[in-house]
PDB file of N, CA and C in Angstrom:
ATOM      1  N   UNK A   1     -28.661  47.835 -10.963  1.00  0.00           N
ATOM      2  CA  UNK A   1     -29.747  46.978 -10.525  1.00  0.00           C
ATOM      3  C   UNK A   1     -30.317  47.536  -9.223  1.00  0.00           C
ATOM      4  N   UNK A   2     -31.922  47.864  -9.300  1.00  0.00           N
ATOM      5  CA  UNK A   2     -32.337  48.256  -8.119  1.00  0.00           C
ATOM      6  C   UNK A   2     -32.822  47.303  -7.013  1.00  0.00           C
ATOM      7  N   UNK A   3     -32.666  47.418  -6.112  1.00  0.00           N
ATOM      8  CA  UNK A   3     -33.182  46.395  -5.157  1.00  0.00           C
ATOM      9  C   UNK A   3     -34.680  46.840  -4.579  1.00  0.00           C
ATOM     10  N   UNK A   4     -35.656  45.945  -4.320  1.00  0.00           N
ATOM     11  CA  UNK A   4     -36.741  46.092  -3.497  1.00  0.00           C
ATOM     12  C   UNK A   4     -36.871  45.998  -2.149  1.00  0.00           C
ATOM     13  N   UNK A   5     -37.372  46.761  -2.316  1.00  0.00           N
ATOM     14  CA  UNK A   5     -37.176  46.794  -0.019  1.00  0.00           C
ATOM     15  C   UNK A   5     -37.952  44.716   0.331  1.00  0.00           C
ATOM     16  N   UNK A   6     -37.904  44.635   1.257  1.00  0.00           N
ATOM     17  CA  UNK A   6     -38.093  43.445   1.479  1.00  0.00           C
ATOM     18  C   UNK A   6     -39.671  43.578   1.636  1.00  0.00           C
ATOM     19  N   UNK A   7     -39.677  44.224   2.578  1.00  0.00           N
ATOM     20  CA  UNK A   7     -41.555  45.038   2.493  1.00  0.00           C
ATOM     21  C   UNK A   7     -42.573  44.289   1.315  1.00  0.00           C
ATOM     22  N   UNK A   8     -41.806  44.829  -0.251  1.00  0.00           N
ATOM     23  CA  UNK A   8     -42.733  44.858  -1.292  1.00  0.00           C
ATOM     24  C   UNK A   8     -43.019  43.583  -1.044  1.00  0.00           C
ATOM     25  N   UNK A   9     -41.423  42.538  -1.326  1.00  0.00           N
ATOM     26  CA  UNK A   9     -41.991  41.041  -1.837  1.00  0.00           C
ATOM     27  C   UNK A   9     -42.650  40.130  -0.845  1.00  0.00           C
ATOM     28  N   UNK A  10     -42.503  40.796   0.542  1.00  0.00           N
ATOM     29  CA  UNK A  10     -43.235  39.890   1.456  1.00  0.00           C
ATOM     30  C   UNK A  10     -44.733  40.517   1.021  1.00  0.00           C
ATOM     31  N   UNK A  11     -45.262  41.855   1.157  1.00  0.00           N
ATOM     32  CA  UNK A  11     -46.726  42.052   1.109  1.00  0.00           C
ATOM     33  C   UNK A  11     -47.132  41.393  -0.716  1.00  0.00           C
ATOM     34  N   UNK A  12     -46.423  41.023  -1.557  1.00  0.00           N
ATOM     35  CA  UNK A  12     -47.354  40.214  -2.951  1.00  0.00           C
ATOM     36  C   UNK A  12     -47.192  38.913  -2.145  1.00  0.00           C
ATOM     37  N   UNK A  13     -46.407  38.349  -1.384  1.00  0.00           N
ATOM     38  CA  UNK A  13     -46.786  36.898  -0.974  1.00  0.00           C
ATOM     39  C   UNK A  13     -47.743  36.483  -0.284  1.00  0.00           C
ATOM     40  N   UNK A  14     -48.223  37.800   0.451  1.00  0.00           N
ATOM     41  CA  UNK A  14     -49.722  38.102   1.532  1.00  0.00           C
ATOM     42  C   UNK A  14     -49.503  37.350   2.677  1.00  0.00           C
ATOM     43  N   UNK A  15     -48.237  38.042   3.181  1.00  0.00           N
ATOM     44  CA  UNK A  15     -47.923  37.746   4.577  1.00  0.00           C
ATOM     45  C   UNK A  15     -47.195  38.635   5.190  1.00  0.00           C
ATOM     46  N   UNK A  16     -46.700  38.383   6.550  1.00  0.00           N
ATOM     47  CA  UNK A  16     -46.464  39.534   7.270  1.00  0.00           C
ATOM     48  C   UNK A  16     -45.185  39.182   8.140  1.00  0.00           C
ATOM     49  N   UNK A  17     -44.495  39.862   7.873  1.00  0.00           N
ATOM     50  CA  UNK A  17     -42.762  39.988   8.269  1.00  0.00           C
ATOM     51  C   UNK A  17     -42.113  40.873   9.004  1.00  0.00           C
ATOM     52  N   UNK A  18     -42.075  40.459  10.044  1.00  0.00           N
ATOM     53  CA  UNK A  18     -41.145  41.314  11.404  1.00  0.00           C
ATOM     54  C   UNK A  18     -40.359  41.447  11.823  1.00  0.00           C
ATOM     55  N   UNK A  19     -39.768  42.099  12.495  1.00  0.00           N
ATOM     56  CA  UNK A  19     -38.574  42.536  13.596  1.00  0.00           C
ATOM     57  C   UNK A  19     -38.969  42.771  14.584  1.00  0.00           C
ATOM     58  N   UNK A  20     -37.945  42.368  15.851  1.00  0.00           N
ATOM     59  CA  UNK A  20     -38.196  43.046  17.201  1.00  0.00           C
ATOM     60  C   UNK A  20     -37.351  44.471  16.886  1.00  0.00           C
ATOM     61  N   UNK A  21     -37.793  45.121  17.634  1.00  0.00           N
ATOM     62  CA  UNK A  21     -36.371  46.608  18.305  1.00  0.00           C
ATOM     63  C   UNK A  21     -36.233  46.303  19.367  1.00  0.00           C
ATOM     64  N   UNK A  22     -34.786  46.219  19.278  1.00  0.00           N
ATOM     65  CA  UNK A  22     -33.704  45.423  20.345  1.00  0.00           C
ATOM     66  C   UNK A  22     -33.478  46.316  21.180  1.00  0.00           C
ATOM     67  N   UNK A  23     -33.610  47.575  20.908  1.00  0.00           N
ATOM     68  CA  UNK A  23     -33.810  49.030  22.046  1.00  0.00           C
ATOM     69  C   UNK A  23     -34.458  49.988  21.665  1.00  0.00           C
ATOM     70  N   UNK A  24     -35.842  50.030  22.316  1.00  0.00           N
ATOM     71  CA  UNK A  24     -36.684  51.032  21.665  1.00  0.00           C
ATOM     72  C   UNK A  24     -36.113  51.776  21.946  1.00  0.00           C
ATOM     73  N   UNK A  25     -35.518  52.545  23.168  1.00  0.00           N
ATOM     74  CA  UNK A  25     -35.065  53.972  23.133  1.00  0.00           C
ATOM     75  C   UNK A  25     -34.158  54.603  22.091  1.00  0.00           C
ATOM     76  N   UNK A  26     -32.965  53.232  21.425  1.00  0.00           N
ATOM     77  CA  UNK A  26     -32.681  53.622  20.549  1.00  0.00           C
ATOM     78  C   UNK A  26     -33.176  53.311  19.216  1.00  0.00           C
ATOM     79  N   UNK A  27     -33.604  52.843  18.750  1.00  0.00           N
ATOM     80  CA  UNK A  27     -35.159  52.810  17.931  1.00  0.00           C
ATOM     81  C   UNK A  27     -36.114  54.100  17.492  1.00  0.00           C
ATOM     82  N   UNK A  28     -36.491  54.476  18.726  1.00  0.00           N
ATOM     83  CA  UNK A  28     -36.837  55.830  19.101  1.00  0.00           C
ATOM     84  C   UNK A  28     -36.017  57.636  18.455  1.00  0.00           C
ATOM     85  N   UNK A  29     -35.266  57.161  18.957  1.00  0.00           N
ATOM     86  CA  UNK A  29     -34.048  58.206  18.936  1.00  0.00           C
ATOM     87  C   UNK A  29     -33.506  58.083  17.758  1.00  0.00           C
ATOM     88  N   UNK A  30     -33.272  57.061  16.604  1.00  0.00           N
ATOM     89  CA  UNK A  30     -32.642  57.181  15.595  1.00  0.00           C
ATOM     90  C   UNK A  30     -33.663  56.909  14.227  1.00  0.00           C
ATOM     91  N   UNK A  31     -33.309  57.705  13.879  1.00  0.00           N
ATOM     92  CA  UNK A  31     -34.135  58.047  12.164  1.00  0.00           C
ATOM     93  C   UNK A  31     -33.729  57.014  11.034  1.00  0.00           C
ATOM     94  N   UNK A  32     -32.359  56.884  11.373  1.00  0.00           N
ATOM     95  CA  UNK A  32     -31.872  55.589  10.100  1.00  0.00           C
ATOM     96  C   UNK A  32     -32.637  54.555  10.361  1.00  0.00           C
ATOM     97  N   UNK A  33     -32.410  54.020  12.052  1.00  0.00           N
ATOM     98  CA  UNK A  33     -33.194  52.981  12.173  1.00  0.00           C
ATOM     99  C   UNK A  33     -34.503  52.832  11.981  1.00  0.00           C
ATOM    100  N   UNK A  34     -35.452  53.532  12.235  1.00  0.00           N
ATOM    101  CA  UNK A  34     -36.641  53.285  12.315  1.00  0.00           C
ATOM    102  C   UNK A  34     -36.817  53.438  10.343  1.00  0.00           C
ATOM    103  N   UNK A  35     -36.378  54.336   9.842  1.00  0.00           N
ATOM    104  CA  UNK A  35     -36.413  54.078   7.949  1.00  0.00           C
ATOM    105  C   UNK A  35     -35.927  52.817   7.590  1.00  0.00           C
ATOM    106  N   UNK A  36     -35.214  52.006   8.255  1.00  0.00           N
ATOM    107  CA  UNK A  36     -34.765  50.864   7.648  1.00  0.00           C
ATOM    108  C   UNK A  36     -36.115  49.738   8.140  1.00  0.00           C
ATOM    109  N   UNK A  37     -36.392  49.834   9.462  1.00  0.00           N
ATOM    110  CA  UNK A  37     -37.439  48.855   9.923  1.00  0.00           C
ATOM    111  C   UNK A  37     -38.963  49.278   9.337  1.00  0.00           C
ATOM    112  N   UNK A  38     -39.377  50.540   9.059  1.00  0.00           N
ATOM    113  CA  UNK A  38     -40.329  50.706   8.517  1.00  0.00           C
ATOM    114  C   UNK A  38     -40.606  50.151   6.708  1.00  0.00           C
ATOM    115  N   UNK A  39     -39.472  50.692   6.075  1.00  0.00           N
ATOM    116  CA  UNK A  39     -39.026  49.924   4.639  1.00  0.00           C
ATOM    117  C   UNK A  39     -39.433  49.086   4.555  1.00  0.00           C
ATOM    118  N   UNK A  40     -38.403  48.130   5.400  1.00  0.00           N
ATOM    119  CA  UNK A  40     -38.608  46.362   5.440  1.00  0.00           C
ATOM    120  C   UNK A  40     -39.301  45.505   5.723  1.00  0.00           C
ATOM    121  N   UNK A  41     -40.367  45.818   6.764  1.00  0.00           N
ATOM    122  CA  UNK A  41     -41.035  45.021   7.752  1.00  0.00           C
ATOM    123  C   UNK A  41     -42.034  45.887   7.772  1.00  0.00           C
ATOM    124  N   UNK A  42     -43.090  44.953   8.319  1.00  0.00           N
ATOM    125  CA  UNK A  42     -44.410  44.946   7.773  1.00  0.00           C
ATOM    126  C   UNK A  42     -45.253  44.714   9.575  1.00  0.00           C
ATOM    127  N   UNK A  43     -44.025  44.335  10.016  1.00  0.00           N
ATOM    128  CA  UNK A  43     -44.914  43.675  11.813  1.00  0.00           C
ATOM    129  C   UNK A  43     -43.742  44.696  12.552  1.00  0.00           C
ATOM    130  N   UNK A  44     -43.802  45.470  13.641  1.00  0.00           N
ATOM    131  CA  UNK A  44     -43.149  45.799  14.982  1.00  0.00           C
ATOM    132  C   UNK A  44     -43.533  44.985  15.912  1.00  0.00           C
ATOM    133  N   UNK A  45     -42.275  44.873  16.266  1.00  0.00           N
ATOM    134  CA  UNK A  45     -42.377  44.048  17.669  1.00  0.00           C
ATOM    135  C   UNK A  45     -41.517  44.625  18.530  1.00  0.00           C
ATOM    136  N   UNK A  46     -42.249  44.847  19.842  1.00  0.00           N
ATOM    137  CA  UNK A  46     -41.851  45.474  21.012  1.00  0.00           C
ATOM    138  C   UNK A  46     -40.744  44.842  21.395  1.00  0.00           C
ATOM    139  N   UNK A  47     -39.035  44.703  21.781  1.00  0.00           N
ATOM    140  CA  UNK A  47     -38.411  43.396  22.305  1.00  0.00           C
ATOM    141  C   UNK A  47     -38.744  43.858  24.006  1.00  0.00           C
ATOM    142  N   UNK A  48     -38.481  44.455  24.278  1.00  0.00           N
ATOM    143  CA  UNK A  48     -38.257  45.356  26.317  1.00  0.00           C
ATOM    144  C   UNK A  48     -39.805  46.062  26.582  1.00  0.00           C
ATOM    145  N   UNK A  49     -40.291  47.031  25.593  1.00  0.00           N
ATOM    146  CA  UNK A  49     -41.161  47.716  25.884  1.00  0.00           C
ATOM    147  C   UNK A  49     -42.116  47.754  26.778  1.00  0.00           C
ATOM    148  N   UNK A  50     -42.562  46.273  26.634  1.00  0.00           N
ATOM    149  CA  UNK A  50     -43.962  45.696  27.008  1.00  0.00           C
ATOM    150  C   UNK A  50     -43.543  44.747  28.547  1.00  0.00           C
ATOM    151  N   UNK A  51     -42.238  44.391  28.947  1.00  0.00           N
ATOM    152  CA  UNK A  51     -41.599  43.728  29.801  1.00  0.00           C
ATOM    153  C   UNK A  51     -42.217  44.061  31.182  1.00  0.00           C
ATOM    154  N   UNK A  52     -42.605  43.226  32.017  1.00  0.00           N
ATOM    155  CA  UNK A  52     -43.416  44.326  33.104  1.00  0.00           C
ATOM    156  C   UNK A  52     -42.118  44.864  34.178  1.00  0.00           C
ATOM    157  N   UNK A  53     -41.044  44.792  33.949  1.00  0.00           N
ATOM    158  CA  UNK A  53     -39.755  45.939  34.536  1.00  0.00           C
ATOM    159  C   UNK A  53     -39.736  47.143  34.053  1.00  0.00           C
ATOM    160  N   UNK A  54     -40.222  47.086  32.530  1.00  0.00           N
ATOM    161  CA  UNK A  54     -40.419  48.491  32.214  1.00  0.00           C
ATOM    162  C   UNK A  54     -41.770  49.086  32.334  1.00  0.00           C
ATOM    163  N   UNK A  55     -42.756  48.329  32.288  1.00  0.00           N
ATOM    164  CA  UNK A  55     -43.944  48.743  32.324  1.00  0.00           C
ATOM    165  C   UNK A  55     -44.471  49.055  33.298  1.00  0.00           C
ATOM    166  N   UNK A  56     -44.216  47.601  34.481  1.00  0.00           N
ATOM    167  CA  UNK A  56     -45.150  48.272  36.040  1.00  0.00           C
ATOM    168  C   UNK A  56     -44.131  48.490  36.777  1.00  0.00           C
ATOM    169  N   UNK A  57     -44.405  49.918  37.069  1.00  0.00           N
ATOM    170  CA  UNK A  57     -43.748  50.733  37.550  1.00  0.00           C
ATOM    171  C   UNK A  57     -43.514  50.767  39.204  1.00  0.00           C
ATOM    172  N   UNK A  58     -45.052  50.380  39.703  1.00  0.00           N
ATOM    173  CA  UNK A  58     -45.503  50.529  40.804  1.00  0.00           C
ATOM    174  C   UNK A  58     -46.704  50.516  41.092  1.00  0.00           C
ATOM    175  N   UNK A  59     -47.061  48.958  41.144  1.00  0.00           N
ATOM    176  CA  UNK A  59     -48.637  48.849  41.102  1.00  0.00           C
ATOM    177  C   UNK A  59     -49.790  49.933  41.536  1.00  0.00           C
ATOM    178  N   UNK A  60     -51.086  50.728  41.538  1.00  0.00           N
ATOM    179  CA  UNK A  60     -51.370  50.852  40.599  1.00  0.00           C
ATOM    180  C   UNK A  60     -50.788  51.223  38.851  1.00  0.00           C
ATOM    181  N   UNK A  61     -49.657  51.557  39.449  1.00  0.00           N
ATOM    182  CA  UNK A  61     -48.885  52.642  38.108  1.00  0.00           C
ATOM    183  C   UNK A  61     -47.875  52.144  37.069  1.00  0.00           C
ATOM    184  N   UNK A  62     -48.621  52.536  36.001  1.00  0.00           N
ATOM    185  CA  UNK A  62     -47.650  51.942  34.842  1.00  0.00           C
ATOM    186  C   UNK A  62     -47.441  52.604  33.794  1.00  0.00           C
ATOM    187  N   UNK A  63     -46.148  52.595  32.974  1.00  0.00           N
ATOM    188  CA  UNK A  63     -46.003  53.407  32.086  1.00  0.00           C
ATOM    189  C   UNK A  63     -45.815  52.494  30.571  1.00  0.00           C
ATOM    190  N   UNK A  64     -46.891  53.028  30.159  1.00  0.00           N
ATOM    191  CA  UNK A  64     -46.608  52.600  28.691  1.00  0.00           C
ATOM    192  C   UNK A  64     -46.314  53.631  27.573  1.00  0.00           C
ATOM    193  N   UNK A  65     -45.575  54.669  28.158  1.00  0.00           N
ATOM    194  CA  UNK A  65     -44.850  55.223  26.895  1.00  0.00           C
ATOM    195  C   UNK A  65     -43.915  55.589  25.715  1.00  0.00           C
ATOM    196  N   UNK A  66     -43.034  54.598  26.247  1.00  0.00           N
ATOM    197  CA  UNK A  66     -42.431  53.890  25.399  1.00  0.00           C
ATOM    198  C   UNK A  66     -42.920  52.661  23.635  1.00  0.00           C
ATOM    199  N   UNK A  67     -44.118  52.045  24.820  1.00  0.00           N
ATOM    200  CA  UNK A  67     -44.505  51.344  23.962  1.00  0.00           C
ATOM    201  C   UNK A  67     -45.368  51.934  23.178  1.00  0.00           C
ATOM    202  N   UNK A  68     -45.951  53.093  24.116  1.00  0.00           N
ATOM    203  CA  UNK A  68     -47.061  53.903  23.145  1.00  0.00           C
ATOM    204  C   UNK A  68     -46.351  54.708  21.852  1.00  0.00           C
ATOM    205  N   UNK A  69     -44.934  55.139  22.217  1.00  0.00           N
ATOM    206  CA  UNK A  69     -44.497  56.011  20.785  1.00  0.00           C
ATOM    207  C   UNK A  69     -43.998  55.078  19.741  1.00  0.00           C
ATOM    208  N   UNK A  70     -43.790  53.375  19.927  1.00  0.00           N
ATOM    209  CA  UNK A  70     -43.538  52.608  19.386  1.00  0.00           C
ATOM    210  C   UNK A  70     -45.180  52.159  18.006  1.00  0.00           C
ATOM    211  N   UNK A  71     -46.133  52.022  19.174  1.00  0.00           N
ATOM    212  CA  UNK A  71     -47.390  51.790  18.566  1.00  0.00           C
ATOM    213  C   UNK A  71     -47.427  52.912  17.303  1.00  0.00           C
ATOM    214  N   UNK A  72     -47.039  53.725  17.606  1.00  0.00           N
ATOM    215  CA  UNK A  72     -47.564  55.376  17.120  1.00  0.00           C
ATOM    216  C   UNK A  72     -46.515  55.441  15.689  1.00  0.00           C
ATOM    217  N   UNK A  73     -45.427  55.156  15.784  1.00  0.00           N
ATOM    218  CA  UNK A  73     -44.705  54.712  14.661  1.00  0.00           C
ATOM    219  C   UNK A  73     -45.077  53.927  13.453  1.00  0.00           C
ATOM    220  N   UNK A  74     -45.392  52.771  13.994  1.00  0.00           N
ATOM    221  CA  UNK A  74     -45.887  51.858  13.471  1.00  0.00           C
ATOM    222  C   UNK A  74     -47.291  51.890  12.562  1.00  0.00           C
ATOM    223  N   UNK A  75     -48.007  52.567  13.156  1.00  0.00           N
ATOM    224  CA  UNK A  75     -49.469  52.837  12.593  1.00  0.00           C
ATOM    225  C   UNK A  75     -48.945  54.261  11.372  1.00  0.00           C
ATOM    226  N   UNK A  76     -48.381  55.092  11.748  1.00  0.00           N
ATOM    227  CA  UNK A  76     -47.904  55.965  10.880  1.00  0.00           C
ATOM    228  C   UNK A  76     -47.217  55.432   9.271  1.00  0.00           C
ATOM    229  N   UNK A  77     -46.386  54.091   9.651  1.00  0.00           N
ATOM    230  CA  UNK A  77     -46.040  53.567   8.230  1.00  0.00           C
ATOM    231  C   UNK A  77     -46.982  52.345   7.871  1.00  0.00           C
ATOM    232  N   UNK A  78     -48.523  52.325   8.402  1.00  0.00           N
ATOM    233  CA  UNK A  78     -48.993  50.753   7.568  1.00  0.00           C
ATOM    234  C   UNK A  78     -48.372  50.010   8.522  1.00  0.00           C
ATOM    235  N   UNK A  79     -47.787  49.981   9.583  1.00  0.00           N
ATOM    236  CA  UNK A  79     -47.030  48.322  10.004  1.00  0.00           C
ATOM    237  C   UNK A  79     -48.368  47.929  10.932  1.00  0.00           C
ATOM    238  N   UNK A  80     -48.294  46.268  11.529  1.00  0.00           N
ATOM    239  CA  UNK A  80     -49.019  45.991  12.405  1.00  0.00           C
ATOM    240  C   UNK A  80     -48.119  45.684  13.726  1.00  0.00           C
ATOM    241  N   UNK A  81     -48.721  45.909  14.662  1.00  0.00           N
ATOM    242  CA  UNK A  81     -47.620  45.923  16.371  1.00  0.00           C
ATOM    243  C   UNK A  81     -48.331  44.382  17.110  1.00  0.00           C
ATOM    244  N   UNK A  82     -46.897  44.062  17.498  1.00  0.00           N
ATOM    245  CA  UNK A  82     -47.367  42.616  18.177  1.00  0.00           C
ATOM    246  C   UNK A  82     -46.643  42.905  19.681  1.00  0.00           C
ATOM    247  N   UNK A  83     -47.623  42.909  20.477  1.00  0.00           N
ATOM    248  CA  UNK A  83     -46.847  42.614  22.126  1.00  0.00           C
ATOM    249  C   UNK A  83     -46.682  41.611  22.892  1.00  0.00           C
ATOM    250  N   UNK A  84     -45.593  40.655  22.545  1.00  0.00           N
ATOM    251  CA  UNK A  84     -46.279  39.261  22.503  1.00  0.00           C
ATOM    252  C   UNK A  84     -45.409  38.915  24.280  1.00  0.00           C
ATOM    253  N   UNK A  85     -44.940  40.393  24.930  1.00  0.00           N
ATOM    254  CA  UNK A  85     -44.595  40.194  26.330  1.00  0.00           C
ATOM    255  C   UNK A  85     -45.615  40.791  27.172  1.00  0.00           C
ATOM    256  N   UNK A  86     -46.722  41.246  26.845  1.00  0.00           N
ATOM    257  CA  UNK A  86     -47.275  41.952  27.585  1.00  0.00           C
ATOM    258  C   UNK A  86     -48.235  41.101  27.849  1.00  0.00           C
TER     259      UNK A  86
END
């Protein structure tokens, strides 16, 4: 018996199903993970990325590259990105 990624049966219900990454860096860094969250889920969600400890750095200065290789993932498999700390 084959199983369907969760992906399929949420996109015929015409809705949209997410995860946070609980550590982008490791998120980032690992290939299993990001094949399992891309499969399944249909929404990324930033959990730290967008946090302004990681982000503002030092007013003017901020780094969003983390969140940017996160975005960049995401658009690569069809997902949609929610930053709902930023």
């Amino acid at each position: 018996m084959s199983l369907s990624p969760l992906r399929e049966l949420v996109d015929r219900g015409h809705f949209t199903l997410g995860a946070a990454t609980i550590s982008e860096r490791c998120f980032l860094a690992n290939a299993a993970y990001q094949q399992l969250h891309t499969q399944h889920f249909s929404l990324l969600v930033p959990d730290n990325a967008l946090k302004c400890h990681r982000v503002c750095l030092e007013p003017p200065r901020y780094d969003f590259t983390v969140a940017d290789a996160l975005v960049e993932i995401a658009t690569q498999h069809g997902q949609k990105e929610r930053g709902p700390t930023l």
